[in-house]
Protein backbone atom coordinates (compact mmCIF):
# COMPACT_ATOMS: atom_id res chain seq x y z
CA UNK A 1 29.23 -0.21 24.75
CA UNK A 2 28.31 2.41 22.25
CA UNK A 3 30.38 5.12 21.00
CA UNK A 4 29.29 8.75 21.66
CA UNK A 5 29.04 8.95 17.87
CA UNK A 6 26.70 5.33 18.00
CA UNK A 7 24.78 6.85 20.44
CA UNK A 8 23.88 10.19 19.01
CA UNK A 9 23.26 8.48 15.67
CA UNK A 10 20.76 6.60 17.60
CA UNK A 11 19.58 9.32 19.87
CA UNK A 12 18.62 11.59 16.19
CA UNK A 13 16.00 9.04 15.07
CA UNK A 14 14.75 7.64 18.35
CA UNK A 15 14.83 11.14 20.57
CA UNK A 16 16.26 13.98 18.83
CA UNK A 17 13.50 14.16 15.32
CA UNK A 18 11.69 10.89 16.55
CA UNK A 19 8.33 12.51 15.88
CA UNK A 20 9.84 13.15 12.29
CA UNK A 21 10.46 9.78 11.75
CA UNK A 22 6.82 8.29 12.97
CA UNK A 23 6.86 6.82 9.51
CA UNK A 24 10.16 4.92 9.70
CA UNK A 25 8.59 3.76 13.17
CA UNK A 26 5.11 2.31 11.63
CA UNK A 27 7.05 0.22 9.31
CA UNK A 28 9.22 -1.24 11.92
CA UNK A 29 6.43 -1.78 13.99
CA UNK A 30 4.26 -3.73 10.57
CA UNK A 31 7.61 -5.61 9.84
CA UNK A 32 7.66 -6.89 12.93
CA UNK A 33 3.81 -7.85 13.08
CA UNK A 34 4.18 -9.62 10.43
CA UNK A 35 7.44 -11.84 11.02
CA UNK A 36 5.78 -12.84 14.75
CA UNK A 37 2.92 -13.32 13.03
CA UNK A 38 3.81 -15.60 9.96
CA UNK A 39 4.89 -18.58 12.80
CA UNK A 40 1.33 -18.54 14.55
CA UNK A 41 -0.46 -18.59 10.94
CA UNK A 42 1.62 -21.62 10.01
CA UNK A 43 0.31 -23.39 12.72
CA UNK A 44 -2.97 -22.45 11.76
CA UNK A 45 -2.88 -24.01 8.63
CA UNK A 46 -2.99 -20.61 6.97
CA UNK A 47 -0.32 -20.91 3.61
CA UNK A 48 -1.42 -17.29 2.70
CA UNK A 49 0.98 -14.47 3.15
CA UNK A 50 -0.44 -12.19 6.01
CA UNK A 51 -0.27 -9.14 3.93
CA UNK A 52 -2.89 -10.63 1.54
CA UNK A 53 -5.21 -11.86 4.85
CA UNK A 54 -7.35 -8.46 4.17
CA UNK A 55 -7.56 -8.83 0.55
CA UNK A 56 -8.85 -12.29 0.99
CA UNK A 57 -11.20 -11.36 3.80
CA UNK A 58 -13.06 -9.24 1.53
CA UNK A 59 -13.40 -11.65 -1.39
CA UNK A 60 -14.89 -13.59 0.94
CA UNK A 61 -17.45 -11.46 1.29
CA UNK A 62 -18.33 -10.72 -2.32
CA UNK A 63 -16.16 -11.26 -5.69
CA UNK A 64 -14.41 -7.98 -6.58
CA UNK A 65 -12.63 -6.34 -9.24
CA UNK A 66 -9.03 -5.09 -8.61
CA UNK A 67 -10.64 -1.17 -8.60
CA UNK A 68 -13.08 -2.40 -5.55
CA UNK A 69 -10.38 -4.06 -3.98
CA UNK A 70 -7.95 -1.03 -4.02
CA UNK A 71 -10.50 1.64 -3.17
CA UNK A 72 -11.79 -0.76 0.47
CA UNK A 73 -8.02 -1.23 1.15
CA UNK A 74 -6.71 2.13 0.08
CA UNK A 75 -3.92 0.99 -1.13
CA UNK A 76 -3.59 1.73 -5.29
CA UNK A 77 -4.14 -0.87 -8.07
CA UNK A 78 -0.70 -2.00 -8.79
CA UNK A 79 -0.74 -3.15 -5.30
CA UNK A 80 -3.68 -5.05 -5.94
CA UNK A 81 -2.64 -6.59 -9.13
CA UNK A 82 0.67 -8.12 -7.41
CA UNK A 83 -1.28 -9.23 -4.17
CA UNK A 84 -4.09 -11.13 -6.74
CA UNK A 85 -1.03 -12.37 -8.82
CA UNK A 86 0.18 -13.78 -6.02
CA UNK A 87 -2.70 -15.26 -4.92
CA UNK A 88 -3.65 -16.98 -8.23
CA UNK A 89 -0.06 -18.41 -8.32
CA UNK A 90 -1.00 -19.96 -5.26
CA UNK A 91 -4.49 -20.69 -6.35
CA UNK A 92 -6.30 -18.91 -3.46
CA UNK A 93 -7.87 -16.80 -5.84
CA UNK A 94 -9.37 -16.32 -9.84
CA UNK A 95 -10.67 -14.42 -12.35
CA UNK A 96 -14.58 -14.41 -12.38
CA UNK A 97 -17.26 -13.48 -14.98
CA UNK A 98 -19.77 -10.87 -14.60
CA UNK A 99 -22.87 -12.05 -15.93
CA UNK A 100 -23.46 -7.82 -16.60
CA UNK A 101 -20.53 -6.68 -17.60
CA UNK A 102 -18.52 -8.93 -19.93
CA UNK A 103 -15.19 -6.57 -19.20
CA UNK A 104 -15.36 -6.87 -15.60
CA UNK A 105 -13.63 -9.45 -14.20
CA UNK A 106 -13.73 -9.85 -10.62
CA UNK A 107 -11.39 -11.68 -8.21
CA UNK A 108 -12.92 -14.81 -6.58
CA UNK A 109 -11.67 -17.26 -3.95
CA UNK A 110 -11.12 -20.78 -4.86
CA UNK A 111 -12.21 -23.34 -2.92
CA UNK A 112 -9.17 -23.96 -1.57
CA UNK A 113 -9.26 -19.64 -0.68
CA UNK A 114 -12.52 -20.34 0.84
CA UNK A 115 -10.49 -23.08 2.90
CA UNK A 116 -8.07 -20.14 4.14
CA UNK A 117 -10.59 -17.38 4.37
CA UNK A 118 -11.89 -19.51 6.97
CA UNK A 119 -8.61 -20.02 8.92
CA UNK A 120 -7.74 -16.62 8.70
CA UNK A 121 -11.04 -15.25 9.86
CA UNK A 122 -10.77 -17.30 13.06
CA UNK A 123 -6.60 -16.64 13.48
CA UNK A 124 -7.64 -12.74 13.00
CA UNK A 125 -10.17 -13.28 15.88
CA UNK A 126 -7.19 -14.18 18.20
CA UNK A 127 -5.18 -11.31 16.80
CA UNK A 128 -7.69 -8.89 17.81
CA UNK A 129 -7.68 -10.35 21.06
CA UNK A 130 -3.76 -9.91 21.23
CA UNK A 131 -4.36 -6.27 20.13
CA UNK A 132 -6.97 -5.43 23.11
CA UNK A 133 -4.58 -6.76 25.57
CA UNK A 134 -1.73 -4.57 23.85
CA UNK A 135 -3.94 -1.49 23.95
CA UNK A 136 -5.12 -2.09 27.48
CA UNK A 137 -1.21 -3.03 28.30
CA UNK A 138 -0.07 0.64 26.46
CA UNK A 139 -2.76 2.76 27.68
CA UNK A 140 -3.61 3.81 23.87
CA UNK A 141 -6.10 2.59 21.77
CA UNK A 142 -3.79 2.13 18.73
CA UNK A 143 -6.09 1.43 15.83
CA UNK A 144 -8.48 4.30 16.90
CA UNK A 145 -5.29 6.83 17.21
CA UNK A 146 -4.12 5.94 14.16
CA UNK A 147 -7.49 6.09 12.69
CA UNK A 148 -8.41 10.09 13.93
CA UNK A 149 -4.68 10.73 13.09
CA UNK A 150 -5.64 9.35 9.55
CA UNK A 151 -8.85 11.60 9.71
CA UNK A 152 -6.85 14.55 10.63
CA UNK A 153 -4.68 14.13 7.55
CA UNK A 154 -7.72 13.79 5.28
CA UNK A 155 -9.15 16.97 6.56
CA UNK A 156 -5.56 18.68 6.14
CA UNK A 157 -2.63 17.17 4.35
CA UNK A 158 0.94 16.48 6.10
CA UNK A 159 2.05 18.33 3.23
CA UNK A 160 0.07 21.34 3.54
CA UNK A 161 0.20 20.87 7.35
CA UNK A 162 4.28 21.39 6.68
CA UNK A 163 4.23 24.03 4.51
CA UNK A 164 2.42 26.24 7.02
CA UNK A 165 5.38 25.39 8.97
CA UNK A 166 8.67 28.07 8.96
CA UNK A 167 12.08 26.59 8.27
CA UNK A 168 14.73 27.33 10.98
């Protein structure tokens, strides 16, 4: 049984600021994604870590340098560089040539990428199905909240949002 101190440590995050802590929430909620997920994609025959299963999905689309990459994931390019590092160690993924651009040098699958592009296109299939149910099971389209919630922040910052805001 918990403590009344336990349980209003508890009752801050979860109740108390819980809107406050939406962020501490989202990551919880991707940690846990992705350990339930890693099992499935084993059995798959997938060998790729799932954080890298958008990265690759696009390279199998086209080859594309690291500033492509970052700018259709939005995440930045260190992120990319360690994700393609990764990937290469693994030998998923290389450097290409640009037959206009001697500088650029795009990421491209390997064959053996091409191999899990493959497997991860159809095991993402299935997710999405697994999401649908979710979303029909909560009531809440997740992915198109957190996309308008994402649009609402591009049209006004959190942090400009919060400095409107008057401190008690």
């Amino acid at each position: 049984m918990l403590s009344e101190r336990q349980a209003g440590l508890d009752n801050l995050i979860h109740d108390e600021m819980a809107p406050g802590f939406l962020g501490l929430l989202l990551g919880s909620l991707v940690e846990r994604l992705v350990e339930d997920g890693s099992e499935p994609a084993q059995a798959a025959g997938i060998t790729a870590p799932l954080r890298s299963f958008s990265m690759l999905l696009l390279l199998s689309r086209a080859d594309q340098s690291v500033t492509e990459l970052a700018r259709r994931l939005g995440v930045t390019h260190a992120a990319v560089i360690k994700t393609s590092r990764v990937l290469e160690r693994s030998g998923l993924v290389c450097r290409g040539e640009d037959p206009d651009d001697a500088r650029r040098k795009p990421l491209c699958l390997t064959p053996a990428g091409r191999t899990q592009s493959l497997r991860i296109e159809a095991y993402m299939q299935r997710a999405n199905a697994v999401y649908a149910d979710l979303f029909a099971e909560i009531g809440v389209d997740l992915f198109a909240a957190a996309r308008a919630f994402e649009a609402a922040l591009i049209k006004e910052s959190f942090g400009h949002r919060l400095s409107r805001t008057e401190m008690p």
